[in-house]
C-alpha atoms as a PDB file:
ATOM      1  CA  UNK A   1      -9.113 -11.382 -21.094  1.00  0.00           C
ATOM      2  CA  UNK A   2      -8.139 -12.051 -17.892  1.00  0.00           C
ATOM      3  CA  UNK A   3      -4.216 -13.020 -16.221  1.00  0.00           C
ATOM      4  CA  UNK A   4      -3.252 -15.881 -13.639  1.00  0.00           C
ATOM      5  CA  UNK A   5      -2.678 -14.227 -10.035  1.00  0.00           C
ATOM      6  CA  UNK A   6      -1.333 -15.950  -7.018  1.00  0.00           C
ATOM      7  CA  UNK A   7      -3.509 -14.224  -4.166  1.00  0.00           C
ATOM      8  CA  UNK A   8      -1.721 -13.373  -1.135  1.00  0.00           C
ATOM      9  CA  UNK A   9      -3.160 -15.754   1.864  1.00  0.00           C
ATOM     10  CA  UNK A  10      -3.800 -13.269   4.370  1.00  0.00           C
ATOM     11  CA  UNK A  11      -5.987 -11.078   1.497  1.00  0.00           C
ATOM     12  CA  UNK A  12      -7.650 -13.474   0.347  1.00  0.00           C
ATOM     13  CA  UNK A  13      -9.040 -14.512   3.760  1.00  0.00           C
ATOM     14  CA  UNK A  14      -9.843 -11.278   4.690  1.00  0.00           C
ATOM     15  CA  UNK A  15     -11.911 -11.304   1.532  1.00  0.00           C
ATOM     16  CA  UNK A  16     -13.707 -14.166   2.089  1.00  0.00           C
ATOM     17  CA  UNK A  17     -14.413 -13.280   5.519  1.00  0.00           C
ATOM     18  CA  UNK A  18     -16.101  -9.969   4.416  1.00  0.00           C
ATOM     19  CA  UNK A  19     -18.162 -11.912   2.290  1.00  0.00           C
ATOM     20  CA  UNK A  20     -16.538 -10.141  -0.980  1.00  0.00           C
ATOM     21  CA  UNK A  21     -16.765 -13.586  -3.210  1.00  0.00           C
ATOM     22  CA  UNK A  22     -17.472 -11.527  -6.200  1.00  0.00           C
ATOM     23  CA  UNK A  23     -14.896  -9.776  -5.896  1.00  0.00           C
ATOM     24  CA  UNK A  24     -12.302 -11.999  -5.539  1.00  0.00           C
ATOM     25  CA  UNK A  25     -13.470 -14.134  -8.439  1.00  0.00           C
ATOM     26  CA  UNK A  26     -13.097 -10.740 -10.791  1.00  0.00           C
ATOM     27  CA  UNK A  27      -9.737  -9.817  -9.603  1.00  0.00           C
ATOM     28  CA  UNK A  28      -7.921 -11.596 -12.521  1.00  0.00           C
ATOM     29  CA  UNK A  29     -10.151 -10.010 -15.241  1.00  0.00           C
ATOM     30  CA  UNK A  30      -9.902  -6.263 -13.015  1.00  0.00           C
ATOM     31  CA  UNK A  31      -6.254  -6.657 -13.063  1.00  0.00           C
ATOM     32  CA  UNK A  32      -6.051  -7.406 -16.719  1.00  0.00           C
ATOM     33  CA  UNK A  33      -8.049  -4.324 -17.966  1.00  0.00           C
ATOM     34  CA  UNK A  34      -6.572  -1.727 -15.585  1.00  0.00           C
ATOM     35  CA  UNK A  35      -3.146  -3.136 -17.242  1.00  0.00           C
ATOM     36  CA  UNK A  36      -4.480  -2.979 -20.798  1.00  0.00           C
ATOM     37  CA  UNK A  37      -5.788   0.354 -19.866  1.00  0.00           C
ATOM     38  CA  UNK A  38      -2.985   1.875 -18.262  1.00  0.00           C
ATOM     39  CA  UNK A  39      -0.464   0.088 -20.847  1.00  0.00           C
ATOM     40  CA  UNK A  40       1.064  -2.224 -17.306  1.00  0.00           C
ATOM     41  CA  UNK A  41       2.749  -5.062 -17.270  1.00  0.00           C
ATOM     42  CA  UNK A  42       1.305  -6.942 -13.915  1.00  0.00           C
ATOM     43  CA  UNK A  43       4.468  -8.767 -11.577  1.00  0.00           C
ATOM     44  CA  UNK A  44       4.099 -10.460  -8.594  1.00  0.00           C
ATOM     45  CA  UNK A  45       1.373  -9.882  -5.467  1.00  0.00           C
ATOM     46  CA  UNK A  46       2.798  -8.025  -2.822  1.00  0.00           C
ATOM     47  CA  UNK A  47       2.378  -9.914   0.863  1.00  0.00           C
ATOM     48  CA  UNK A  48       1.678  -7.790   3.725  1.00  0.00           C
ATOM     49  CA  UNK A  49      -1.413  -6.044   3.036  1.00  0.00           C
ATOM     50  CA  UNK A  50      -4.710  -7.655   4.351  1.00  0.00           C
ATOM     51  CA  UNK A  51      -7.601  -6.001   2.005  1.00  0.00           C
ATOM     52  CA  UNK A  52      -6.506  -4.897  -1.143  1.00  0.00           C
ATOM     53  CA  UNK A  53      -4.912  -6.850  -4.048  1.00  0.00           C
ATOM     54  CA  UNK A  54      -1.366  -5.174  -4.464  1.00  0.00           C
ATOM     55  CA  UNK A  55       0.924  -6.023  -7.406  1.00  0.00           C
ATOM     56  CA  UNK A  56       4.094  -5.050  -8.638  1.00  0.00           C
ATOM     57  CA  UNK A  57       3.750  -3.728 -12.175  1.00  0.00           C
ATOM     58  CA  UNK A  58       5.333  -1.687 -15.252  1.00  0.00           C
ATOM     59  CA  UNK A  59       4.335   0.894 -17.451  1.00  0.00           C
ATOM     60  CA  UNK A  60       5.112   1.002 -21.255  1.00  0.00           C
ATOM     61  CA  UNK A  61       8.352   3.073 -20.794  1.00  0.00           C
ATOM     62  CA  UNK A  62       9.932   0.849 -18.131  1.00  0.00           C
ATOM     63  CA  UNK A  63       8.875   3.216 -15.324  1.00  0.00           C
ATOM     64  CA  UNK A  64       8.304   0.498 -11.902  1.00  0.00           C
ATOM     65  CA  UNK A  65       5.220   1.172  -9.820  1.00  0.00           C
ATOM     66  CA  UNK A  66       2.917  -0.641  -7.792  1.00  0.00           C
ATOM     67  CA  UNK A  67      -1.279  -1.309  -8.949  1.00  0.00           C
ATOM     68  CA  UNK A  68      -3.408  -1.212  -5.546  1.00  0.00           C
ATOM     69  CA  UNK A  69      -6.990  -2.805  -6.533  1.00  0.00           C
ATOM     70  CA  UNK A  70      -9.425  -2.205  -3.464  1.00  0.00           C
ATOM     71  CA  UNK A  71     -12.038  -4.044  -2.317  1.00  0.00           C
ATOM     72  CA  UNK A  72     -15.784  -3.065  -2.049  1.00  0.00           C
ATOM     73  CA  UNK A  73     -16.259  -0.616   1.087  1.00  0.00           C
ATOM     74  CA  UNK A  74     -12.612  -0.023   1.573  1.00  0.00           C
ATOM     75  CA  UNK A  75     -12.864   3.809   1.710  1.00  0.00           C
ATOM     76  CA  UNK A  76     -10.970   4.130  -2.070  1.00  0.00           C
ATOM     77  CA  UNK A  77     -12.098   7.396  -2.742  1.00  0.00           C
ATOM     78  CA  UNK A  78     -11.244   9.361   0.845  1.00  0.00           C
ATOM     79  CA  UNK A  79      -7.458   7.513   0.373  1.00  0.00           C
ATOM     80  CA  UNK A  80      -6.761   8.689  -2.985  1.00  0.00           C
ATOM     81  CA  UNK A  81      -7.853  12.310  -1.834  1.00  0.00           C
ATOM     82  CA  UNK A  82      -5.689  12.365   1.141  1.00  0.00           C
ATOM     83  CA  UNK A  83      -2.801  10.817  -1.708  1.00  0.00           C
ATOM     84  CA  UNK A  84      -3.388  13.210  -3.473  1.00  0.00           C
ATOM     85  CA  UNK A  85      -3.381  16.196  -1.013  1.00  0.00           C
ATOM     86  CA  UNK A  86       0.043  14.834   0.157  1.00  0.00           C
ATOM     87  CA  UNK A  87       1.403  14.707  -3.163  1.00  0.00           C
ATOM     88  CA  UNK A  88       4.473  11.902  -2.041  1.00  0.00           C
ATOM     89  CA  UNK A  89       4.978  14.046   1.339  1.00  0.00           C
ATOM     90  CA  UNK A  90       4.765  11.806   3.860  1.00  0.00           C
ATOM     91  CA  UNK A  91       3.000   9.455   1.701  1.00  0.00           C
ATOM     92  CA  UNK A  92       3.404   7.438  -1.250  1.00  0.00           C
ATOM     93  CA  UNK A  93       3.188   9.206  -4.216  1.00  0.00           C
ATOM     94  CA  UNK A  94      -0.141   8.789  -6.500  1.00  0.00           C
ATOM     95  CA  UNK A  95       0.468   8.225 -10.317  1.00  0.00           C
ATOM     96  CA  UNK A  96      -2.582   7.664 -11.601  1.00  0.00           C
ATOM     97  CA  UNK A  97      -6.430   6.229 -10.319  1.00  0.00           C
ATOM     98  CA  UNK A  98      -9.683   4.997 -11.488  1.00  0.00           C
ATOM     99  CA  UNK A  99     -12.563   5.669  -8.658  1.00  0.00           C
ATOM    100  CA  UNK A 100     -14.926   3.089 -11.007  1.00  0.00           C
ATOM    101  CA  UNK A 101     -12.425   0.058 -10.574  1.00  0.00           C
ATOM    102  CA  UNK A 102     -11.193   1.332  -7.424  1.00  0.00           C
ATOM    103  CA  UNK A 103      -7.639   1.002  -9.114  1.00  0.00           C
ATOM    104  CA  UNK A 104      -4.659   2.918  -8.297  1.00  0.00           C
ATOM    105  CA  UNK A 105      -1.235   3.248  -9.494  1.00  0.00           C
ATOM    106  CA  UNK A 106       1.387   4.264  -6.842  1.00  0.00           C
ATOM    107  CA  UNK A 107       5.292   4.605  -6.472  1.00  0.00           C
ATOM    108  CA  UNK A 108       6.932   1.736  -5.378  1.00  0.00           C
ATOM    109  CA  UNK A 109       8.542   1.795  -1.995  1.00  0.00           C
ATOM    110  CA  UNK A 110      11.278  -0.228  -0.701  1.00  0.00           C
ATOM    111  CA  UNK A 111      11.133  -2.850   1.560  1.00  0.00           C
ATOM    112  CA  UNK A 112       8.630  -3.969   4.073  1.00  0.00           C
ATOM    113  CA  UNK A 113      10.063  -3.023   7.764  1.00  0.00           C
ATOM    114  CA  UNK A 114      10.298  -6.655   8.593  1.00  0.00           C
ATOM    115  CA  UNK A 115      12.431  -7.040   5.631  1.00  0.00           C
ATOM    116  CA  UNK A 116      15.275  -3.836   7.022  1.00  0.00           C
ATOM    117  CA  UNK A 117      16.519  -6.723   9.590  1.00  0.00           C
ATOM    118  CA  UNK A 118      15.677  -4.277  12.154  1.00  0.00           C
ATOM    119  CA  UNK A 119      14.117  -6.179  15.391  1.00  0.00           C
ATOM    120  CA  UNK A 120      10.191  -5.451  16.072  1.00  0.00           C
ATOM    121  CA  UNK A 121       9.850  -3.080  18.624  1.00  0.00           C
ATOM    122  CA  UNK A 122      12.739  -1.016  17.033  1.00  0.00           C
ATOM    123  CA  UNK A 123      11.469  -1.261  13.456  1.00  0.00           C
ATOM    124  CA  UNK A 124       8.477   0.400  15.102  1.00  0.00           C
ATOM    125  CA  UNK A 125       9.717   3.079  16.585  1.00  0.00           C
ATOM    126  CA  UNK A 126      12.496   4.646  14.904  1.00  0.00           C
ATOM    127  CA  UNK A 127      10.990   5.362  11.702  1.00  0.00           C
ATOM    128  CA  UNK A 128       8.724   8.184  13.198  1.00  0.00           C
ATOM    129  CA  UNK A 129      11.954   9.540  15.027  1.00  0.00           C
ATOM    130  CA  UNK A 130      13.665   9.630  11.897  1.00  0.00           C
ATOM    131  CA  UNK A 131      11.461  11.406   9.994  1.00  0.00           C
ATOM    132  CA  UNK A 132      10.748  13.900  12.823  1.00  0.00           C
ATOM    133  CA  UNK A 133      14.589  14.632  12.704  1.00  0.00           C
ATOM    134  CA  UNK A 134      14.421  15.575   9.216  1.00  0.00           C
ATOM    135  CA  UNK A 135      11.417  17.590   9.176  1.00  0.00           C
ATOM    136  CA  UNK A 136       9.879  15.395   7.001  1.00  0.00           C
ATOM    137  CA  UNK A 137       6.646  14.955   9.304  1.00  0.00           C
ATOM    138  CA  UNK A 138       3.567  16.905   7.868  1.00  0.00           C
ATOM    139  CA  UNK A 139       2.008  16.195  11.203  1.00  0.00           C
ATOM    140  CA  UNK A 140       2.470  15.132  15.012  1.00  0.00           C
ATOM    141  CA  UNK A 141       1.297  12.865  16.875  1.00  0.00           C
ATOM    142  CA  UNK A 142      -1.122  13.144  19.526  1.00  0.00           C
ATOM    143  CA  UNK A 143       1.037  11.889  22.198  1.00  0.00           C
ATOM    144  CA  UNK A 144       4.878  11.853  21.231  1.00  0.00           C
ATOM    145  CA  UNK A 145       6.718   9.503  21.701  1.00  0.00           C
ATOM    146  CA  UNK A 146       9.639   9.454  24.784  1.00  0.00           C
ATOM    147  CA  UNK A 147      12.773   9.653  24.176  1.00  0.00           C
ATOM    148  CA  UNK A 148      14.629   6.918  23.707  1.00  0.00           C
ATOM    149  CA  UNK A 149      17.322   5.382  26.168  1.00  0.00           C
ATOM    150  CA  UNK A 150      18.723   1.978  25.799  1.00  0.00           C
ATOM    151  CA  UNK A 151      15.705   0.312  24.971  1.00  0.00           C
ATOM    152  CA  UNK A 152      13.588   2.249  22.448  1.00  0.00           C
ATOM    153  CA  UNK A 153       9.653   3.174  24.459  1.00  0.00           C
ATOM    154  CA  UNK A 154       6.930   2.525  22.448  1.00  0.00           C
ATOM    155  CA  UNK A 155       4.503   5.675  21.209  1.00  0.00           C
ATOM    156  CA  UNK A 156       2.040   5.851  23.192  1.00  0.00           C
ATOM    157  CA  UNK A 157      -2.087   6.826  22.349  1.00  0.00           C
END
């Protein structure tokens, strides 16, 4: 059994650049058992991303979520342990995986910065303030940013 995806450009070139044919070509039959498995109704491919296949799915009981299928050498396993160390802090939250398939089902999150209307070099810089402010940073960066005047600075590494 397998399901008709539309393949986000920018993924699928990244794919085919990497020389991961094979795995492109089994990403309608992965997606279809990982939803017959998990009992997930597969929605559209989220844009965005440039390595993984990301789709916006939903289990049995209505619940929304988002199924990230990696590809080959994408360093699955050491994301879904830091996941699931963070347990949604700071992170998206981790519902459920599958280290075989490299599958993993994950809260969905709202929109993409781009999408907030914010411009660029804001959008980039006052979400980490933000979440400073409200304690809801589980770390610091190595280099904080400055504070910001009239023009937000940029962090810098």
């Amino acid at each position: 059994m397998s399901c008709v995806i539309e393949l986000p450009d920018l993924m699928r070139r990244t794919a085919v650049s990497r020389g991961a044919h094979d795995w492109l070509a089994s990403l309608p039959e992965r997606v279809a058992d990982v939803c017959a498995d998990w009992a997930l109704t597969p929605g559209e491919a989220l844009t965005g991303g440039s390595a993984a296949l990301v789709l916006r799915v939903q289990a049995a009981d209505g619940t929304d979520a988002v199924l990230r299928l990696a590809p080959p050498g994408d360093g699955f396993a050491g994301q879904v342990r830091t996941l699931e160390a963070a347990n949604g802090h700071g992170y998206v939250r981790l519902y459920a995986y599958d280290e075989g398939r490299d599958a993993a089902l994950l809260e969905p999150l709202g929109p993409a910065l781009p999408a907030a209307g914010l411009p660029r070099r804001r959008s980039s810089t006052c979400w980490p303030r933000r979440c400073a402010r409200r304690g809801g940073c589980r770390t610091r960066p190595a280099r904080p940013c400055r504070p910001a005047r009239t023009r937000p600075a940029p962090c810098t590494s």
